[in-house]
Structures are given as C-alpha cells and as structure tokens.
Protein backbone atom coordinates (compact mmCIF):
# COMPACT_ATOMS: atom_id res chain seq x y z
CA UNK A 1 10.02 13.62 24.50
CA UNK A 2 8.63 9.83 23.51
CA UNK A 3 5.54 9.64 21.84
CA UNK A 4 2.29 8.29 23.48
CA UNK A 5 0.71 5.57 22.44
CA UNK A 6 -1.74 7.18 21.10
CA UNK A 7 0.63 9.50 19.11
CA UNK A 8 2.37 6.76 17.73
CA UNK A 9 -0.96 4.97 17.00
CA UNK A 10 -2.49 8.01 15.33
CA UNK A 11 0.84 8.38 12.83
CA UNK A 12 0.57 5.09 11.99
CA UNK A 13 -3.33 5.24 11.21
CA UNK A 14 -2.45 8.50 9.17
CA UNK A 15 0.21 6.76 6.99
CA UNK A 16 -2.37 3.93 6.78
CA UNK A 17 -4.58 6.13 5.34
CA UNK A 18 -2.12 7.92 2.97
CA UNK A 19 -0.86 4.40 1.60
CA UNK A 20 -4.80 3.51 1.02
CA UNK A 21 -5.55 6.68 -1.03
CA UNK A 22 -3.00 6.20 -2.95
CA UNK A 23 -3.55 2.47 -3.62
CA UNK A 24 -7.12 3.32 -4.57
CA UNK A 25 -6.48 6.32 -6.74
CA UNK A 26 -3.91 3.63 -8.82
CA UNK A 27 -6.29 0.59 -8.90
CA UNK A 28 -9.62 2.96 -9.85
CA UNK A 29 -7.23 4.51 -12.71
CA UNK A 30 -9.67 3.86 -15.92
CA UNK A 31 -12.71 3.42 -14.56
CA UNK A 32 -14.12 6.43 -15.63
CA UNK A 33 -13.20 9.75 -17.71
CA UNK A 34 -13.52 11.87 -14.34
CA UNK A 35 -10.54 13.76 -13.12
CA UNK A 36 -8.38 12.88 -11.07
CA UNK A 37 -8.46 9.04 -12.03
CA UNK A 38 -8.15 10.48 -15.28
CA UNK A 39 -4.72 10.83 -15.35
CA UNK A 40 -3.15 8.02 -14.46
CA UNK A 41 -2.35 4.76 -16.16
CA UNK A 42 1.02 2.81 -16.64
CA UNK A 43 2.21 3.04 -20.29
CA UNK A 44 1.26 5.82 -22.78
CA UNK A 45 2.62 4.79 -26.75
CA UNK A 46 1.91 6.34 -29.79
CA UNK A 47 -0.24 3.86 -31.76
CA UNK A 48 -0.83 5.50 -34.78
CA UNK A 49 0.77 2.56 -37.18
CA UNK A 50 -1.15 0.42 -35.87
CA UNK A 51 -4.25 -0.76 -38.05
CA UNK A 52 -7.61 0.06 -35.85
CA UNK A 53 -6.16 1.88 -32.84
CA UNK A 54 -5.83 5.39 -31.61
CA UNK A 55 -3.28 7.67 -32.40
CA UNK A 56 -1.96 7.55 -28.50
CA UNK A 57 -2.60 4.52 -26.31
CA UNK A 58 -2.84 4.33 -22.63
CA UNK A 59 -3.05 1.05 -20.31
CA UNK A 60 -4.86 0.83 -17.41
CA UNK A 61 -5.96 -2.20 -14.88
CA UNK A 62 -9.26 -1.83 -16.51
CA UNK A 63 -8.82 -1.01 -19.94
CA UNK A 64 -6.65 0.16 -23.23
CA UNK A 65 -8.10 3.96 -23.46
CA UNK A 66 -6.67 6.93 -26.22
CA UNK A 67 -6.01 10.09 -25.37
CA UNK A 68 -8.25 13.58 -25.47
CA UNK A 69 -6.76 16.55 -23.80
CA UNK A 70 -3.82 14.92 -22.45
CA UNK A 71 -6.74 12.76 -20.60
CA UNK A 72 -7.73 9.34 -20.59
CA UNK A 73 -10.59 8.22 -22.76
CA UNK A 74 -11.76 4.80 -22.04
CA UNK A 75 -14.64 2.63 -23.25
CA UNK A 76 -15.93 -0.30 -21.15
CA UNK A 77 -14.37 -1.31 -18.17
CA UNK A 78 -12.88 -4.87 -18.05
CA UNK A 79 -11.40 -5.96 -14.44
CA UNK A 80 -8.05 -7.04 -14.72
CA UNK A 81 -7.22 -5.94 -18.23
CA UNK A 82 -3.82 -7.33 -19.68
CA UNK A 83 -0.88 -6.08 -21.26
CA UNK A 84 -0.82 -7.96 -24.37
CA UNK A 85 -0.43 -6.00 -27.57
CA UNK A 86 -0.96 -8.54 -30.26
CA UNK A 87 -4.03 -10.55 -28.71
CA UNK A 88 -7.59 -9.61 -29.41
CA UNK A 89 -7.76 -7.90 -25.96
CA UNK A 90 -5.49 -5.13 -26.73
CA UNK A 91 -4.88 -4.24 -30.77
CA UNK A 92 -5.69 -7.55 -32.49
CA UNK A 93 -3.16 -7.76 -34.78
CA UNK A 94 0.47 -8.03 -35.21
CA UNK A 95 1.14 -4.91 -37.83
CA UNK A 96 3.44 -2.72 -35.98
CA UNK A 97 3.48 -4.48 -33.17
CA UNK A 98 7.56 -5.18 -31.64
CA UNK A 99 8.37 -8.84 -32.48
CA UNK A 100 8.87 -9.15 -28.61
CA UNK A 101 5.15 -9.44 -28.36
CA UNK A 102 4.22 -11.79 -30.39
CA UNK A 103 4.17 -15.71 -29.67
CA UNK A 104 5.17 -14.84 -25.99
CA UNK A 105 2.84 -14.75 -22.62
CA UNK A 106 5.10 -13.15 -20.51
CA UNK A 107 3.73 -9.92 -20.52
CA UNK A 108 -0.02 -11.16 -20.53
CA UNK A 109 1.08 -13.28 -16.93
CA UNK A 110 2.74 -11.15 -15.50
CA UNK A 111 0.17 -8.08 -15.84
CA UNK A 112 -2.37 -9.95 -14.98
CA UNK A 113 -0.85 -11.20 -11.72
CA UNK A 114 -0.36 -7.93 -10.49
CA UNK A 115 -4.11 -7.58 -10.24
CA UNK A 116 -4.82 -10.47 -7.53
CA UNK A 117 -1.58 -9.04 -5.39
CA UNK A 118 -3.16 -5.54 -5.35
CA UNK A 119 -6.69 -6.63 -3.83
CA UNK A 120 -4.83 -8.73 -1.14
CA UNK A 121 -3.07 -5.83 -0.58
CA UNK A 122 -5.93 -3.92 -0.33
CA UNK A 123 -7.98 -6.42 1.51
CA UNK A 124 -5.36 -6.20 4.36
CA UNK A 125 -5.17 -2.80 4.15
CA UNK A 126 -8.51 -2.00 5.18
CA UNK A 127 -8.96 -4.19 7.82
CA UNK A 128 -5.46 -2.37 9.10
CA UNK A 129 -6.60 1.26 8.77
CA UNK A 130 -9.98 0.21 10.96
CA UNK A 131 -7.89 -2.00 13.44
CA UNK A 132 -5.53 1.07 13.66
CA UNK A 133 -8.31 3.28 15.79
CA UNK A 134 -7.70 0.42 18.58
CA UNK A 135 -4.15 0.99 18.39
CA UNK A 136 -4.14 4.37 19.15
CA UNK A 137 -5.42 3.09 22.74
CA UNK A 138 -4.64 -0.45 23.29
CA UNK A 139 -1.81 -2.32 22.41
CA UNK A 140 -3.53 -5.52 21.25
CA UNK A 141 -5.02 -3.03 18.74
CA UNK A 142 -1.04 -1.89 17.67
CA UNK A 143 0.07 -5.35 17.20
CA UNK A 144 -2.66 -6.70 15.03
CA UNK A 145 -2.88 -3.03 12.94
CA UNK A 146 0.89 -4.31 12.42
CA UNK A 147 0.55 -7.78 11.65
CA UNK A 148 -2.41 -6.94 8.98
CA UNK A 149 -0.01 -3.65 7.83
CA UNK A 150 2.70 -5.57 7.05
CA UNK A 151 0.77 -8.40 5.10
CA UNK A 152 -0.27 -5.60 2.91
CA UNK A 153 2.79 -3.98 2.63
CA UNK A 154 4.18 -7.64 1.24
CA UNK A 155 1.14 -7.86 -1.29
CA UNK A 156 1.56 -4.13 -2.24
CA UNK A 157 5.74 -4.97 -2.96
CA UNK A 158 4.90 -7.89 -5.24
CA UNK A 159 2.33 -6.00 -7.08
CA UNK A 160 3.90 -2.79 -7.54
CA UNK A 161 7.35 -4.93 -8.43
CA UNK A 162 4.98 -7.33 -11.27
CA UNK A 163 3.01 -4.17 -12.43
CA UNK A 164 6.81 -2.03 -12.65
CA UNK A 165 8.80 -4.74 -14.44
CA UNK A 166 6.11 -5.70 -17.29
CA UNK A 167 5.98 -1.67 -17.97
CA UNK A 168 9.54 -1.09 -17.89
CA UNK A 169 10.02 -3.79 -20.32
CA UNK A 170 6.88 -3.23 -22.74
CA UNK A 171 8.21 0.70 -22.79
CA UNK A 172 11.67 -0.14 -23.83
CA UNK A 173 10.00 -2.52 -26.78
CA UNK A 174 8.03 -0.01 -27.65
CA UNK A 175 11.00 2.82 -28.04
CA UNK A 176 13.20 0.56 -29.51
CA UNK A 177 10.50 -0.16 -32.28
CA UNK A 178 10.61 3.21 -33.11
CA UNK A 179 7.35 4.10 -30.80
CA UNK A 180 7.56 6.46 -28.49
CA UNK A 181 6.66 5.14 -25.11
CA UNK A 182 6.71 6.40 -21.72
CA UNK A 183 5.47 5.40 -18.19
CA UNK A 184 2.86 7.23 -16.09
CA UNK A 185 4.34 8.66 -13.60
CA UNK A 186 1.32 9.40 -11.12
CA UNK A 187 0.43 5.59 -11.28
CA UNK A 188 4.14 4.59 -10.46
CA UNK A 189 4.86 7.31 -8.08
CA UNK A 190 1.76 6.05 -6.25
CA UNK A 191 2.53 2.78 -5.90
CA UNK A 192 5.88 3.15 -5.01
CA UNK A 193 4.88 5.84 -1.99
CA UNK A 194 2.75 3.80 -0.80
CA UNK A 195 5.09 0.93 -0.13
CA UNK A 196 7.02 3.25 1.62
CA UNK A 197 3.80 4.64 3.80
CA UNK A 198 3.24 0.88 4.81
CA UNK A 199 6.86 0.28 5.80
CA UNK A 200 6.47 3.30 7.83
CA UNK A 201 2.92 2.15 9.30
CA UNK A 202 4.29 -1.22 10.13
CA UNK A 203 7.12 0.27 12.40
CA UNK A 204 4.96 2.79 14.33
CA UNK A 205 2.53 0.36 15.17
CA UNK A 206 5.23 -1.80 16.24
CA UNK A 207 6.59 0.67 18.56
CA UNK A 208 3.29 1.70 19.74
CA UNK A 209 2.78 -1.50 21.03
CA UNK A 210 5.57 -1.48 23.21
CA UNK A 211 4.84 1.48 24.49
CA UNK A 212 3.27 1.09 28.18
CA UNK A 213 -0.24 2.51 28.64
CA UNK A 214 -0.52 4.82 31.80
CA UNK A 215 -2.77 2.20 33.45
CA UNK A 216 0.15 -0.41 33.09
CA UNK A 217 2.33 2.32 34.76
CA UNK A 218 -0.68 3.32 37.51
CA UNK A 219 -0.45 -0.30 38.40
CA UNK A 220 3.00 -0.15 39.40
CA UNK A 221 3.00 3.00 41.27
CA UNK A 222 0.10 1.59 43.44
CA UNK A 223 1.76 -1.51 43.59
CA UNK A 224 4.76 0.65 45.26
CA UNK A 225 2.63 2.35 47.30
CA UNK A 226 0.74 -0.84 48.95
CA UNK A 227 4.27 -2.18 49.53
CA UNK A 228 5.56 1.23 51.31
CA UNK A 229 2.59 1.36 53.62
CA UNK A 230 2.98 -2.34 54.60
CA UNK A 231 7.03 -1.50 55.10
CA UNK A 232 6.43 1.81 57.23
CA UNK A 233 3.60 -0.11 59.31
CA UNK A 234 5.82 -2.88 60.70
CA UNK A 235 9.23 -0.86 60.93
CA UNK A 236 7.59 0.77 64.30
CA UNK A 237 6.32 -2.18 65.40
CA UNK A 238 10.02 -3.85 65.24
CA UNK A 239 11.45 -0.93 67.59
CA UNK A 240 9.07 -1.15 69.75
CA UNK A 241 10.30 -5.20 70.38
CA UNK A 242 13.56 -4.33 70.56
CA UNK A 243 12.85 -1.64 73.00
CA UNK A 244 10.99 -4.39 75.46
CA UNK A 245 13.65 -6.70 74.71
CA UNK A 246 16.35 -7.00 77.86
C-alpha cells in the first residue's frame, strides 16, 4: 500500500532529525570533557616526541586536546581550530613533526574550510527539519523541506569530503613518520551517515509532494458527482422530446 503524505512527510522529518543529531554531536565534538562529545574527534597520534605536547593528541573543530581515559581532554575552545602541526596553533615547532607539514598550507586551508561548509549545512538543515512539520500535511511544505534538504545535503558532502581528505592524508604522514595515527571513527561514521540520512530526506520529501492530498482527490469525486447529476437530469428530459416528437 502507498504511503500518505503524511507518512512520507513524517519519514522524511525523522531522517531530518537523525542527519541533525548526528551533525551536531560531530561539530560540538571538543567543546567540553562531557560524555558523549567526549569521544569523538578526527585524528588521534601519539605525540610523545614532540617537545611540549601530550603523549596522545586528538583534533577536534575546536581544539588540539590529549587523552585521559581513552577520553578527550581539552583546554579552551577555539571555533574553527586548524590542522596545522608545525604552526603556533597546534605544536609550535617543527621537532618531530613529518616534513609534509612544514612550509605547506594545504592542510591549514583545507581544515579550515570544512568549518564554513558545516554551518551552511547546518543552517539549512534546521530550517528543513521545522519546514518538514508542513510537509507532513501540505505539499508546498514537502517541496520547500526538499529544496532546503538538499542544499544541506550539498554543504554536508563538501564538508564531510574537505574534513575526510585532510585526515586521511595527515594520518598517513603521521604513520609513515613512524607515529602511530588513526582516525576517529564516531566523528567519520557520523558525518558520513548523515549524508546518507539527507539523501534519503531529500527523496521522501520529493515524493511526498507528489503525493495528492485527499482534499485534491474530494475535489474530483464531487466534481464527478455535479457532472452525473447534471447528465441524469437532462437524459429524461431528452426522451420525453422524442416521445412528443411525430
């Protein structure tokens, strides 16, 4: 049986909401030493050679934090924090650092890009998820939670694709240095699911918006019905001529 429009624009609102949550628990990763944000960060490399740092670093969008418990443990909170481990922003100095790093911005740029991406996404996002309780009853409400759903589900690609390839690449300098380096995987795995929640989103509301309404399909019927009373009321009226009719 075909969903309503309403079922169709309730799934989409609930992977609206999914893709949100998840963008949120990514982007707040850092801000504070409170479970479950944590947990999650991008890159985690052991530092120890390097003059002044921890033993195990950890990379947020807010900060470079070490490591107690297996948990973050960051300082002050700095939005947009780059991944850049020579500068004065991240180690300060070039001791132990892979030669990749040093006298390049590539991985400064290209971190820090990510950042503007994600609140567009974001931005878009919201205004989706609250235009999405109109689409669960209208369909101008379906189209626009669509349009604004699929603006953030660009943003959200180009973001999680920036934030992904600087990562990638910084881990495998790191390894190859003799550092071991891995990703996070909640941060990634969140990112990446919610791409795939707004792709999902984008469609539903799509085809909740074609979906007729039961007053466009009330109209119809009474439509039919005015023209069947009309018909019947002037099909006597035309045997009664021909009866008088020589």
């Amino acid at each position: 049986m075909p969903l309503s429009r309403a079922g169709l624009g309730f799934l989409g609102l609930f992977f609206t909401a999914g893709a949100l949550l998840l963008m949120w628990l990514t982007f707040l990763g850092g801000v504070k030493n409170s479970n479950p944000i944590n947990q999650i960060y991008f890159l985690q490399v052991d530092s120890s050679g390097i003059p002044g740092a921890p033993s195990v670093s950890r990379w947020t969008w807010w900060n470079l934090c070490g490591v107690t418990n297996g948990r973050n443990d960051c300082g002050n909170n700095t939005p947009d924090f780059p991944f850049d481990p020579p500068s004065q922003r991240n180690f300060g100095t070039e001791e132990n650092i892979p030669s990749d790093f040093i006298g390049t911005r590539h991985y400064f740029l290209t971190s820090r890009f990510s950042w503007p991406f994600m609140i567009i996404a974001l931005f878009f996002g919201v205004i989706s998820f609250f235009t999405g309780l109109l689409a669960m009853c209208t369909r101008v409400g379906s189209y626009i939670s669509a349009f604004m759903g699929w603006i953030a589900f660009v943003f959200q690609v180009i973001a999680t694709c920036l934030i992904t390839a600087v990562y990638v690449q910084g881990r495998n300098k790191f390894n190859a240095n003799g550092q071991t380096a891995r990703l996070g995987v909640k941060a990634f795995a969140f990112m990446w699911t919610a791409v795939a929640l707004w792709l999902l989103a984008c469609i539903t509301y799509c085809l909740g918006g074609t979906v007729k309404g039961s007053s466009e399909r009330g109209y119809s019927g009474r439509k039919q019905r005015r023209r069947g009373f009309f018909t019947s009321a002037r099909q006597p009226s035309a045997e009664a001529n021909k009866e008088v009719a020589p």
